[in-house]
Protein backbone atom coordinates (compact mmCIF):
# COMPACT_ATOMS: atom_id res chain seq x y z
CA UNK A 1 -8.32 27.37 -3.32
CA UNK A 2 -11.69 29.35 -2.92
CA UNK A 3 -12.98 26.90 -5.24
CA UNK A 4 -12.71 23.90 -2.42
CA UNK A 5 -13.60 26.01 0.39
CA UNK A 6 -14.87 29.91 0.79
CA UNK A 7 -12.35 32.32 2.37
CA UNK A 8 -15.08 33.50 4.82
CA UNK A 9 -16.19 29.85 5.66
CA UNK A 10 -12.96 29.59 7.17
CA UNK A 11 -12.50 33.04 9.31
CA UNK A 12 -15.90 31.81 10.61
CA UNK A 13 -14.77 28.47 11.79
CA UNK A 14 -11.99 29.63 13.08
CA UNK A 15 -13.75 32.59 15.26
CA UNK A 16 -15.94 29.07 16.03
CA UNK A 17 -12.99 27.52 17.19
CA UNK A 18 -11.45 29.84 19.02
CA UNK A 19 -14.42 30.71 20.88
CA UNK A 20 -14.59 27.55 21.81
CA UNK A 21 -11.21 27.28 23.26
CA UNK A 22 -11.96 30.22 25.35
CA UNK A 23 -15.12 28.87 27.09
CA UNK A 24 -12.98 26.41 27.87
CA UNK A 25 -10.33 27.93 29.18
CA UNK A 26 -12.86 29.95 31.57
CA UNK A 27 -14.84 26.69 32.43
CA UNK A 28 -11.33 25.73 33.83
CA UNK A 29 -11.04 28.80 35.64
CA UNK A 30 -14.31 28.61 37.56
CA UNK A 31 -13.47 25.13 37.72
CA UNK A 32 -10.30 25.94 39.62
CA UNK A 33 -12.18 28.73 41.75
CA UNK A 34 -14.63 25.64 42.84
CA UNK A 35 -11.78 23.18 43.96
CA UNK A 36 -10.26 26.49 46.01
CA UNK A 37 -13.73 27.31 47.61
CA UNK A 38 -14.03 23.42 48.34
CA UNK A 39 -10.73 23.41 49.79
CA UNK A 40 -11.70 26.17 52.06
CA UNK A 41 -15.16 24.64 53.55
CA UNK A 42 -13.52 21.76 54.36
CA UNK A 43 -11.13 23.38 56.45
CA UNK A 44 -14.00 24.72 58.27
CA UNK A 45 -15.78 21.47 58.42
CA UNK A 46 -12.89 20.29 60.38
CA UNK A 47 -12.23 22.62 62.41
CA UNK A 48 -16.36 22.23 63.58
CA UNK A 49 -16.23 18.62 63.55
CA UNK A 50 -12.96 18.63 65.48
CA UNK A 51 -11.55 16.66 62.49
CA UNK A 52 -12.87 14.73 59.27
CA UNK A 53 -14.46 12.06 60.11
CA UNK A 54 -16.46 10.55 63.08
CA UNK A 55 -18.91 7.94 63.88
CA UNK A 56 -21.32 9.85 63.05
CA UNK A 57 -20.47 10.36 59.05
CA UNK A 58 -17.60 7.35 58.47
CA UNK A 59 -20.57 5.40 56.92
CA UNK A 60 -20.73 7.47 54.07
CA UNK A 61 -17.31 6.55 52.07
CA UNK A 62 -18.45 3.09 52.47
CA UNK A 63 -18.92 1.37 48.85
CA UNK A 64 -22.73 1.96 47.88
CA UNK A 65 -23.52 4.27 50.33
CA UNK A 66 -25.51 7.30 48.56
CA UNK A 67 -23.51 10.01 48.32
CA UNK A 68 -22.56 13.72 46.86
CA UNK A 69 -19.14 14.04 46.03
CA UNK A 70 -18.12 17.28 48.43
CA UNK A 71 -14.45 18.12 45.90
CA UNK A 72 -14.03 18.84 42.32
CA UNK A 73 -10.75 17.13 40.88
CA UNK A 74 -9.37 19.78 38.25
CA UNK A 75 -6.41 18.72 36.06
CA UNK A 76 -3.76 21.25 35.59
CA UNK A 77 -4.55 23.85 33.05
CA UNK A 78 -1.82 22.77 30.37
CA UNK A 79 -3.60 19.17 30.20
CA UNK A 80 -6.79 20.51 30.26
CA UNK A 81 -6.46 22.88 27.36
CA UNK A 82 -4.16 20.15 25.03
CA UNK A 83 -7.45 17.68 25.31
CA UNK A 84 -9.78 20.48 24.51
CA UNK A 85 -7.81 21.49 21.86
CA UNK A 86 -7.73 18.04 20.64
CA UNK A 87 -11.46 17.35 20.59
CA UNK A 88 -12.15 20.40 19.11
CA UNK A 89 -9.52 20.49 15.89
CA UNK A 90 -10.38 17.06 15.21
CA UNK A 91 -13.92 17.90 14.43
CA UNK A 92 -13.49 20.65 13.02
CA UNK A 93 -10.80 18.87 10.69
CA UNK A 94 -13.73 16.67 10.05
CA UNK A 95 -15.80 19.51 8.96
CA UNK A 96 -13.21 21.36 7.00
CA UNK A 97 -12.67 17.74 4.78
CA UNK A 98 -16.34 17.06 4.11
CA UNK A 99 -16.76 20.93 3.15
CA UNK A 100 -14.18 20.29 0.63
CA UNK A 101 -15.67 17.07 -1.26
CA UNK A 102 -12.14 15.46 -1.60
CA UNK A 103 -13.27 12.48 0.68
CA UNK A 104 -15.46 11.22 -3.01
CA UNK A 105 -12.07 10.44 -4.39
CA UNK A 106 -10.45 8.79 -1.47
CA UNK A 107 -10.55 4.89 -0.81
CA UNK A 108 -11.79 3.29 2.62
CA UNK A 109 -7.86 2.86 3.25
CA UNK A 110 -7.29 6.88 2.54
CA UNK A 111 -9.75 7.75 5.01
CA UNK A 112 -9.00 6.02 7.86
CA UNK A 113 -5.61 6.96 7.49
CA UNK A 114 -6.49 10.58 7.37
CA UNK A 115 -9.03 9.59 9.90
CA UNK A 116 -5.87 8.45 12.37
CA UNK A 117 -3.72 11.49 11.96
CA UNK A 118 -6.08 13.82 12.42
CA UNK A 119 -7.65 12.23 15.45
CA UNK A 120 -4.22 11.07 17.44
CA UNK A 121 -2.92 15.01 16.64
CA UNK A 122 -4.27 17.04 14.69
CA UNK A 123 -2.61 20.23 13.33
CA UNK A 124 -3.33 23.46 15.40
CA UNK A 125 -6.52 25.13 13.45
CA UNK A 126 -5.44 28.21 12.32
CA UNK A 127 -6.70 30.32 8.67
CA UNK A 128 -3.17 29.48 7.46
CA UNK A 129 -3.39 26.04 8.54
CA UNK A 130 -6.48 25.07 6.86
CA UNK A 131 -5.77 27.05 3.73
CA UNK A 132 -2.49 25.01 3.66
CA UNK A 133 -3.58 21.44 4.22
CA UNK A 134 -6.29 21.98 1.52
CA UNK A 135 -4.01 23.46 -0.87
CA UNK A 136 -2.14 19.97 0.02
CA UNK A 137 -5.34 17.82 -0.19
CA UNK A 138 -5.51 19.62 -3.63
CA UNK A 139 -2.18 18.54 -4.89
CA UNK A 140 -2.28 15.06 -3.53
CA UNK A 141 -6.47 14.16 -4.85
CA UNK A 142 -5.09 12.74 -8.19
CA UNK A 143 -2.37 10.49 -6.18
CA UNK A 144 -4.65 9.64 -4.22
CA UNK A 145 -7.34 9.06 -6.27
CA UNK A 146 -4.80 6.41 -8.09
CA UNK A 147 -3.82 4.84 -5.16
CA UNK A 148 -7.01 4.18 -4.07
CA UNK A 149 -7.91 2.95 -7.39
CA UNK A 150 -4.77 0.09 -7.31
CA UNK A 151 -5.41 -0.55 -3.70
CA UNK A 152 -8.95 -1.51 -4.96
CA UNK A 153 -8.61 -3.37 -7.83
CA UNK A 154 -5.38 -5.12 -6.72
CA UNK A 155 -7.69 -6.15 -4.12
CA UNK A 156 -10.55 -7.46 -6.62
CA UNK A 157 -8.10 -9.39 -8.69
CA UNK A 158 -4.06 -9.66 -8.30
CA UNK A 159 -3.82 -9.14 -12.29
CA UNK A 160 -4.77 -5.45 -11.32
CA UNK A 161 -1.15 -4.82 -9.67
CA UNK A 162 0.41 -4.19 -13.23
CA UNK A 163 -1.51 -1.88 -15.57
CA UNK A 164 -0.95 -4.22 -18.27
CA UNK A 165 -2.13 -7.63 -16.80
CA UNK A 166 -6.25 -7.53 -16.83
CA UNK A 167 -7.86 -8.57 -20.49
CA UNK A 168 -10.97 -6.99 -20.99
CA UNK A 169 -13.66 -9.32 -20.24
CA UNK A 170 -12.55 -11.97 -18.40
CA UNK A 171 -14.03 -12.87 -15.12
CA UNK A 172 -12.76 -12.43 -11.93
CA UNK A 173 -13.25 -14.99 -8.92
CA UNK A 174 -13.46 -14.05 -5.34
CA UNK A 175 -12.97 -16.64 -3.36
CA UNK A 176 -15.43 -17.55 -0.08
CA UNK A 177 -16.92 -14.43 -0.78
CA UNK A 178 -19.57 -16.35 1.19
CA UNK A 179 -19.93 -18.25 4.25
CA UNK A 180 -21.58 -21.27 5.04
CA UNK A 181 -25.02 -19.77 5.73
CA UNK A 182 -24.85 -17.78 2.47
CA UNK A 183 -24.15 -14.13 3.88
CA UNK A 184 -20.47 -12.16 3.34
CA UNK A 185 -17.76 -13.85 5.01
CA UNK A 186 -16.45 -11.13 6.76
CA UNK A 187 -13.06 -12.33 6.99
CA UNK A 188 -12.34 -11.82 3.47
CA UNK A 189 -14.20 -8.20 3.81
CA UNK A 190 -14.89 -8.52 -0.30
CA UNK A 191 -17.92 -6.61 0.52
CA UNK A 192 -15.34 -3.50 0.92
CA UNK A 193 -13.70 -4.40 -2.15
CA UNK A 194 -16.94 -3.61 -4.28
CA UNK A 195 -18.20 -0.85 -2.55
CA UNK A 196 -14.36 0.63 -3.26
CA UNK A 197 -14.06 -0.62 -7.18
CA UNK A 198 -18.10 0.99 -7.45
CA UNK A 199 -16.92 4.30 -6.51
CA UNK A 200 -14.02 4.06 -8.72
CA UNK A 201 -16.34 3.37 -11.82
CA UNK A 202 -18.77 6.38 -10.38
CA UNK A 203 -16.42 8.84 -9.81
CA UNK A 204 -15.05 8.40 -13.01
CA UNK A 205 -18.65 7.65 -15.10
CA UNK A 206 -19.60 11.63 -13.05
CA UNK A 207 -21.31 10.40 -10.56
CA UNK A 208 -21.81 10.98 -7.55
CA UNK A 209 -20.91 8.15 -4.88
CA UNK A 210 -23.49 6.66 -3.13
CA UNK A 211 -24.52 8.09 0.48
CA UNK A 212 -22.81 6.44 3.72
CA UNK A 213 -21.52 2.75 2.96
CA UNK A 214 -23.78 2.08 0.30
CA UNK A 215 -23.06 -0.14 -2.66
CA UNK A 216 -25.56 -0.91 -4.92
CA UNK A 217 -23.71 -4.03 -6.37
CA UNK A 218 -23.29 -5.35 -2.60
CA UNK A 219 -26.81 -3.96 -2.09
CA UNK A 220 -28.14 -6.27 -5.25
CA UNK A 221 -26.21 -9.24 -4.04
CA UNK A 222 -27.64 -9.52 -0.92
CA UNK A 223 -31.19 -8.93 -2.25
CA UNK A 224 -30.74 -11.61 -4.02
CA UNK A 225 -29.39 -13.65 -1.45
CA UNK A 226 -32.68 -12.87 1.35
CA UNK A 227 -34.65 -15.79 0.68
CA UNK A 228 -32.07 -18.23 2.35
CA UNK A 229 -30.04 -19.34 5.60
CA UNK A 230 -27.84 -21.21 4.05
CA UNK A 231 -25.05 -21.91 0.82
CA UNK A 232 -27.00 -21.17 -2.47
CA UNK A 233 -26.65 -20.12 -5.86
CA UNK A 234 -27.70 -16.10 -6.65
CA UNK A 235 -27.09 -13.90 -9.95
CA UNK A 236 -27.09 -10.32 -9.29
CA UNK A 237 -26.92 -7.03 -12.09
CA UNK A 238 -26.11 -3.39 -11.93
CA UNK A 239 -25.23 -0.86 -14.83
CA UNK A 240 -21.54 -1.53 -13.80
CA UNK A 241 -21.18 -5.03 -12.97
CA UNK A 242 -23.03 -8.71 -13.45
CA UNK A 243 -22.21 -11.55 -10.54
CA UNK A 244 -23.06 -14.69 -9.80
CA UNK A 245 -23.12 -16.69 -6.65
CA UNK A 246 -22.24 -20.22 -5.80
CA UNK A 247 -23.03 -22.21 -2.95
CA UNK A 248 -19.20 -23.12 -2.18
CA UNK A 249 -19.32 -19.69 -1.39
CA UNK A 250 -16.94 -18.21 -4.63
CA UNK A 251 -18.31 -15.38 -6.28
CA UNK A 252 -17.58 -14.32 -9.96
CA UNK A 253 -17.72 -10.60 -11.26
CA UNK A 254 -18.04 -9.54 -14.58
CA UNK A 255 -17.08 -6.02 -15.59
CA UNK A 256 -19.96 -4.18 -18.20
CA UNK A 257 -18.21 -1.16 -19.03
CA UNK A 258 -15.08 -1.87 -20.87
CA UNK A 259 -14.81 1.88 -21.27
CA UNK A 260 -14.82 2.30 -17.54
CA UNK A 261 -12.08 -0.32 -17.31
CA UNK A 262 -10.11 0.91 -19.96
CA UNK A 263 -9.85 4.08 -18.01
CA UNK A 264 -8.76 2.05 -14.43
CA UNK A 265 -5.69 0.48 -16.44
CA UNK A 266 -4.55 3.76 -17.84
CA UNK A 267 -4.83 5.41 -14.30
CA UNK A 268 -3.22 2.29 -13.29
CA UNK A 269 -0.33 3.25 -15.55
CA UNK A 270 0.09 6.29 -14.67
CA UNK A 271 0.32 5.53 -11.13
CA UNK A 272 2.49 2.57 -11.56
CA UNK A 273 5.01 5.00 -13.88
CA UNK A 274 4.40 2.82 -17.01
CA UNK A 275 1.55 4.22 -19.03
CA UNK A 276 -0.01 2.04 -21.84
CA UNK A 277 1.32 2.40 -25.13
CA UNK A 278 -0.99 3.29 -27.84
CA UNK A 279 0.03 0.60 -30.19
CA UNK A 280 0.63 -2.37 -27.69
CA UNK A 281 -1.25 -5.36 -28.18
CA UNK A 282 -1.18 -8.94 -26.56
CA UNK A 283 -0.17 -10.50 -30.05
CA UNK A 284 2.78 -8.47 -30.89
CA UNK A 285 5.49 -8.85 -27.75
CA UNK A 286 7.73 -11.09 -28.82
CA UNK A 287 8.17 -14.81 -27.45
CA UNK A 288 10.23 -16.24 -24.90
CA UNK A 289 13.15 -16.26 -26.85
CA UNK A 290 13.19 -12.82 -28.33
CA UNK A 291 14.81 -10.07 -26.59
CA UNK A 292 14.14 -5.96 -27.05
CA UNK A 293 17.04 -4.67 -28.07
CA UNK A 294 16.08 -1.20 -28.87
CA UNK A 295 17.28 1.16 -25.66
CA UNK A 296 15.03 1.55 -22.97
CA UNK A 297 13.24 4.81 -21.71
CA UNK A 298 13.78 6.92 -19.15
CA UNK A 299 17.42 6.66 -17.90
CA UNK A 300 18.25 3.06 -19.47
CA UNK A 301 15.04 2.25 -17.01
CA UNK A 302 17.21 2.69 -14.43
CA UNK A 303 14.89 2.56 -10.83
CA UNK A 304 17.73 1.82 -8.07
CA UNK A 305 17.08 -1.30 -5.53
CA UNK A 306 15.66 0.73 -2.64
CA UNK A 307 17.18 -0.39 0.82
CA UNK A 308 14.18 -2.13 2.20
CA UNK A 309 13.74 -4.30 -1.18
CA UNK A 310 17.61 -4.93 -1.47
CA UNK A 311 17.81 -6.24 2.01
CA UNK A 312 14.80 -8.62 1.44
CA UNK A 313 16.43 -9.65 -1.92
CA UNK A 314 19.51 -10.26 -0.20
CA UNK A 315 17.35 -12.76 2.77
CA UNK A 316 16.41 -14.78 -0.33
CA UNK A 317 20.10 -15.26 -1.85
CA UNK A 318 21.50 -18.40 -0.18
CA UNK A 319 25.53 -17.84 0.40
CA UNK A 320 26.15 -20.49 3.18
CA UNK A 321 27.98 -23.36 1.54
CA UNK A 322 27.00 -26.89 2.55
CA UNK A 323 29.49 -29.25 4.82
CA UNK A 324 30.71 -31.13 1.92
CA UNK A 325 31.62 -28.19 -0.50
CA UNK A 326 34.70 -25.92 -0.83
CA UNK A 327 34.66 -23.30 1.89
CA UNK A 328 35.35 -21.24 -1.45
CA UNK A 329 33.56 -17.80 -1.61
CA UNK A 330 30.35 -18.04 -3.90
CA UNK A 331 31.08 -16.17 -7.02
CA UNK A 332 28.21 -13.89 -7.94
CA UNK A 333 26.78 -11.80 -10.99
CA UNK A 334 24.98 -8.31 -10.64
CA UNK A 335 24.48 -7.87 -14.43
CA UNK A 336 22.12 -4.70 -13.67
CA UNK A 337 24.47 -3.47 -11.43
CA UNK A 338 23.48 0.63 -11.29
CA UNK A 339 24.97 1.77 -8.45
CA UNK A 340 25.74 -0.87 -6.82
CA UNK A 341 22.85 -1.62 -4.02
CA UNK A 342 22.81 -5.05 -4.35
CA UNK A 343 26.10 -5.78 -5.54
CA UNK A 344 27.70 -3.60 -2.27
CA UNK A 345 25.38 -5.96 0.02
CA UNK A 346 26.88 -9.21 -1.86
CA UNK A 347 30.27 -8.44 -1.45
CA UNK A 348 29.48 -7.58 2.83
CA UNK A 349 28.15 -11.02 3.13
CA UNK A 350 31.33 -12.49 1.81
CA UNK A 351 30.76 -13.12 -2.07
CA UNK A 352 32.71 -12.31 -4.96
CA UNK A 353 31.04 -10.05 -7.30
CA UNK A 354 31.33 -9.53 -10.84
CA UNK A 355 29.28 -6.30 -11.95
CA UNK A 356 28.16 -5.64 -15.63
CA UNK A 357 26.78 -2.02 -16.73
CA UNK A 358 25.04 0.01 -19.16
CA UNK A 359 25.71 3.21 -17.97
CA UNK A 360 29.39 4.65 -18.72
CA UNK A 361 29.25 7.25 -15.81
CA UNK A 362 27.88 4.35 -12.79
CA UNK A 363 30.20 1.64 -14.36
CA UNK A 364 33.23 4.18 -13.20
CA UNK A 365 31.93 4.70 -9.70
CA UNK A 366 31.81 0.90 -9.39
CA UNK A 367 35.39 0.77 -10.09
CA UNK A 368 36.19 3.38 -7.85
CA UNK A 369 34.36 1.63 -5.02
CA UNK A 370 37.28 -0.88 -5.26
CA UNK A 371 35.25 -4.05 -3.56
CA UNK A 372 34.26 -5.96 -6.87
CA UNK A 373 36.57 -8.46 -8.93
CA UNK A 374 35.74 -7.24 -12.04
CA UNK A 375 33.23 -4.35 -13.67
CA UNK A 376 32.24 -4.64 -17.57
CA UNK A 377 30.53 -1.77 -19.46
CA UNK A 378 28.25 -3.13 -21.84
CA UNK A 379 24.79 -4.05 -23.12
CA UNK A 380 23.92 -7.02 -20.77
CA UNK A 381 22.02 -8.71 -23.36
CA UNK A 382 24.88 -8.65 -26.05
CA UNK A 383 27.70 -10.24 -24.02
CA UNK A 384 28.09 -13.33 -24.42
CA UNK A 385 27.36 -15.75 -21.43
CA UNK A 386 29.64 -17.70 -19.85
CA UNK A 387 27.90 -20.62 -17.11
CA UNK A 388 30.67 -20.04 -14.41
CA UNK A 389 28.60 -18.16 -11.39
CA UNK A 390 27.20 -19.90 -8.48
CA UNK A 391 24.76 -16.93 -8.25
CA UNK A 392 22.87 -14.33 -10.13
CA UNK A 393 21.25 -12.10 -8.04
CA UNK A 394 19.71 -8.95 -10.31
CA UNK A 395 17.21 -5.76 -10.49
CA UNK A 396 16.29 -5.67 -14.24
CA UNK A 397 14.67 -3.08 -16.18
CA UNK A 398 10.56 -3.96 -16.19
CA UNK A 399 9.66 -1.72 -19.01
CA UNK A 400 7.87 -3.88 -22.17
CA UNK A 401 9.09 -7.44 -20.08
CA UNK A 402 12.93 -6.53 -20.70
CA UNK A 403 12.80 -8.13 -16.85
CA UNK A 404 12.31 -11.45 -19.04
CA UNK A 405 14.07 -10.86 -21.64
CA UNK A 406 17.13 -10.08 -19.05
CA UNK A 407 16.39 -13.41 -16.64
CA UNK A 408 16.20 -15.85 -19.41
CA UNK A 409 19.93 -14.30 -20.94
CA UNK A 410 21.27 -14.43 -16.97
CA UNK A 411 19.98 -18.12 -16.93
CA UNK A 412 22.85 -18.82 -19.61
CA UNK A 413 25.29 -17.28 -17.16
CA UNK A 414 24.76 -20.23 -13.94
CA UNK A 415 26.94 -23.34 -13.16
CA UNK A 416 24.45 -26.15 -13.32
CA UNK A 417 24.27 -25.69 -10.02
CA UNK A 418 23.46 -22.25 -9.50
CA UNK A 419 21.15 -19.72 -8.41
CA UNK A 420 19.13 -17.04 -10.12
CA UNK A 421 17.71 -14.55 -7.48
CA UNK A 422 16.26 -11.29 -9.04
CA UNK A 423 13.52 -8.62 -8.52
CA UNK A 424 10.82 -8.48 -11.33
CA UNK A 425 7.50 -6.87 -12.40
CA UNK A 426 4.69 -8.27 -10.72
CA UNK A 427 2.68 -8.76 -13.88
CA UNK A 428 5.28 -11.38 -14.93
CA UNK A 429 3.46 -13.79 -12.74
CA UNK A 430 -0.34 -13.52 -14.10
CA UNK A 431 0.15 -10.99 -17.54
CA UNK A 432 -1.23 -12.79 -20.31
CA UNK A 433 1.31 -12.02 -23.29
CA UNK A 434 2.95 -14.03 -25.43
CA UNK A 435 6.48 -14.18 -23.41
CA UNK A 436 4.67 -14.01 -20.01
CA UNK A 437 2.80 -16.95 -20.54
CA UNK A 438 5.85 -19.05 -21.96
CA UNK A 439 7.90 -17.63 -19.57
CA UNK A 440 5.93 -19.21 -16.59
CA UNK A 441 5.58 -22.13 -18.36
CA UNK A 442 9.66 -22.56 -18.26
CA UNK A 443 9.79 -21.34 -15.01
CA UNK A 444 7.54 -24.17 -13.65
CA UNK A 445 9.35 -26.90 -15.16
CA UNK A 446 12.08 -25.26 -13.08
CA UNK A 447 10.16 -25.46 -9.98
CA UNK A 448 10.86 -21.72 -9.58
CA UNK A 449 8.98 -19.44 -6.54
CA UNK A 450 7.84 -16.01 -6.35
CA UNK A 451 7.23 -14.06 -3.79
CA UNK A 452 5.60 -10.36 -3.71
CA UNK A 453 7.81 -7.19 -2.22
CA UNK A 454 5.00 -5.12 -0.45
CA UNK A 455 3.31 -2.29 -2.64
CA UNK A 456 5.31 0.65 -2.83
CA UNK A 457 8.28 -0.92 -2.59
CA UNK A 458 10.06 1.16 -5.44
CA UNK A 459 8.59 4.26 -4.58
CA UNK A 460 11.53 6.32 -3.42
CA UNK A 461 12.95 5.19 -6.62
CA UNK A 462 10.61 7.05 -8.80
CA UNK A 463 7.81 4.28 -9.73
CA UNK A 464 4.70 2.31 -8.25
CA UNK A 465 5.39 -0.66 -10.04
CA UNK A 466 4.45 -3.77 -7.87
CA UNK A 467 7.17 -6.13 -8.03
CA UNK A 468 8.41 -9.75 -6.97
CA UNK A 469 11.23 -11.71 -6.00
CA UNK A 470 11.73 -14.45 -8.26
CA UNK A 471 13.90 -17.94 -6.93
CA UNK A 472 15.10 -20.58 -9.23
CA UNK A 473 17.88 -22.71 -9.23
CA UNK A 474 19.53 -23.77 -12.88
CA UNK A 475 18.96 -27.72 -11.97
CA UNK A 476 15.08 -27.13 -11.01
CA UNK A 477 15.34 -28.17 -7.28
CA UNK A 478 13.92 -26.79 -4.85
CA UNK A 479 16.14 -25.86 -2.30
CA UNK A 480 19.61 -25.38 -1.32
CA UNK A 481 20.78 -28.73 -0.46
């Protein structure tokens, strides 16, 4: 920890600090003394003036008169000593961070939130204190050095919020980058964007980030951009990046350093909990039509449906039937059913549930929950499908696109007039493999939707993946009617 921040730097800012707090403290009691000996001359200045006010001296509370306030107004000492406690920990809070240099791997976002907490309340400023939030700062750098990474490149380019959906050199297009008289349109703030995916590429090239809010891709764009008011064309070039300009106000980015890049989707990986396999190419996953069959990693891939992102799964699933059908139940599939978060939520709104399971051990605690019709143990992708649920509402494993693989076999399993509802991997909707790419094909004839769950939605669960919610009905409309 003496490596981020001497022992003796500390006992000195502390000393600081609580010298500080002491001045303070006696300010208030002089202060106090003041407001008493104030107190006491104007008793005396009413007892000469046979009270407080006259028509000799009314004329000087009236509004702009020139005056010199005869009180002091002293707040009681508790208040008095929070605020000054709160001023002074939050800059010195500010000082202890910069002394440490972990700010160079933190993102706009992870400042200002550290920014917030530590100027709405910051932690008493004790030795202990700082040794112990810097210790923390320690552990947390490489987290946070990843988020700030995904938060910046999802940003850039929506291909960024799976590790596996960017192919090296292709472009990326920010939209209205510009405005109408040529300079950033600061509603779409991409100017942020690229001063956050430059200090990614610096901090991991060794370099040091620029000083202040410098960016010296931003910096060449708008050099090249001086000579006009108004929409025009500009090409700009750094060591890290090459961008041109277009009067509609789009703006495309190259990357140069596929090395650099290389690196961002590996950290990307990791923080998203599904590294890049060495062997894994775009040419070699399979089509739409060919499942994995091998057994996933890691638990069966087994991440269960956190509350927040069942509930929202759940708003999608339509289970009202219309005036001129049955008022039957809906019968519905959970063929991913783990421990039953979704399927538990189905059956509450009314809908009888079939659950199918890997897992030997979770299959039995669905039984002994008691609330579903009927519970299978198997393989979901070796039973055989039978086309008699109204609904198939599903969390699927995402690792190597078994959330495809698992969709297109649940497909099989729908009336003709049913409803698939399930949670996949982001990357499904922009990664550029073999099954992606047919996959979204057949979903559009479908007339399917997809809508993101916010990032982080799986993270109690174990895993940054970004994911979706995926809608499509087995006839291709469009809604439930």
């Amino acid at each position: 920890m003496t490596a981020l921040i001497r022992r003796v730097t500390v006992h000195e800012i502390v000393a600081e600090r609580n010298a500080a707090l002491a001045g303070y403290q006696a300010a208030h009691a002089a202060l106090r003394a003041a407001e008493e000996t104030f107190l006491e001359a104007h008793k005396h200045s009413a007892r000469a003036m046979g009270g407080t006010r006259n028509s000799f001296n009314d004329h000087l509370d009236r509004p702009g008169a020139e005056k010199v306030k005869l009180h002091v107004d002293v707040a009681p000492i508790a208040d008095f000593m929070d605020v000054a406690r709160r001023v002074v920990d939050a800059g010195v809070w500010a000082h202890v961070v910069e002394l440490t240099d972990l700010q160079r791997l933190m993102d706009k976002k992870a400042k200002d939130e550290l920014r917030q907490s530590m100027t709405q309340n910051p932690p008493e400023v004790t030795e202990d204190n700082i040794f112990a939030t810097v210790e923390n700062f320690a552990l947390q750098a490489d987290s946070i050095f990843k988020r700030g990474i995904a938060e910046a490149f999802t940003n850039l380019d929506r291909r960024f919020k799976s590790h596996d959906g960017w192919k090296v050199g292709t472009r990326i297009i920010m939209t209205r980058a510009f405005n109408e008289f040529g300079s950033w349109n600061y509603y779409r703030n991409e100017r942020d964007t690229l001063f956050d995916v430059e200090r990614t590429f610096l901090v991991l090239d060794g370099k040091p980030p620029l000083a202040g809010y410098q960016s010296e891709i931003a910096g060449a764009i708008e050099a090249s951009r001086r000579r006009s008011l108004q929409a025009h064309q500009s090409e700009a070039e750094t060591d890290y990046f090459r961008a041109r300009c277009f009067k509609n106000g789009n703006l495309h980015l190259w990357f140069k350093r596929d090395d650099l890049v290389d690196r961002v989707n590996r950290l990307l990986g990791e923080y998203y909990g599904a590294p890049i396999p060495q062997e894994r190419s775009y040419e070699d996953d399979g089509g739409l039509n060919d499942p994995k069959t091998s057994p996933a990693a890691r638990d069966f891939a087994f991440y269960p449906t956190p509350e927040a992102a069942a509930d929202r799964l759940l708003d999608a699933v339509p289970l009202y039937r219309r005036h001129d059908e049955l008022e039957e139940p809906y019968v519905v599939l959970e063929p991913s059913a783990g421990s039953g978060n979704l399927a538990r939520r189905l059956v509450a709104k009314g809908a009888v549930v079939d659950c199918i399971e890997f897992e030997a051990d979770r299959a039995a605690r669905l039984r002994q929950a008691g609330i579903y019709r009927k519970i299978q143990t198997a393989d979901f992708l070796r039973v055989a499908p039978e086309p008699v649920y109204d609904r198939v509402v599903m969390n699927p494993p995402f690792d190597r696109e078994r959330d495809i693989d698992h969709v297109m076999h649940a497909m099989k399993f729908l009336k003709p007039t049913g409803a698939l509802i399930a949670i996949m991997s982001a990357g499904t909707e922009f990664r550029e493999t073999r099954k992606s790419v047919a996959f979204r094909a057949h979903m559009a004839q479908l007339n399917a939707t997809y809508r993101d769950l916010p990032a982080g939605s799986f993270a109690e669960a174990g895993t940054y993946c970004n994911t979706l919610i995926l809608k499509v009905w087995a006839d291709g409309r469009t809604h439930h009617g």
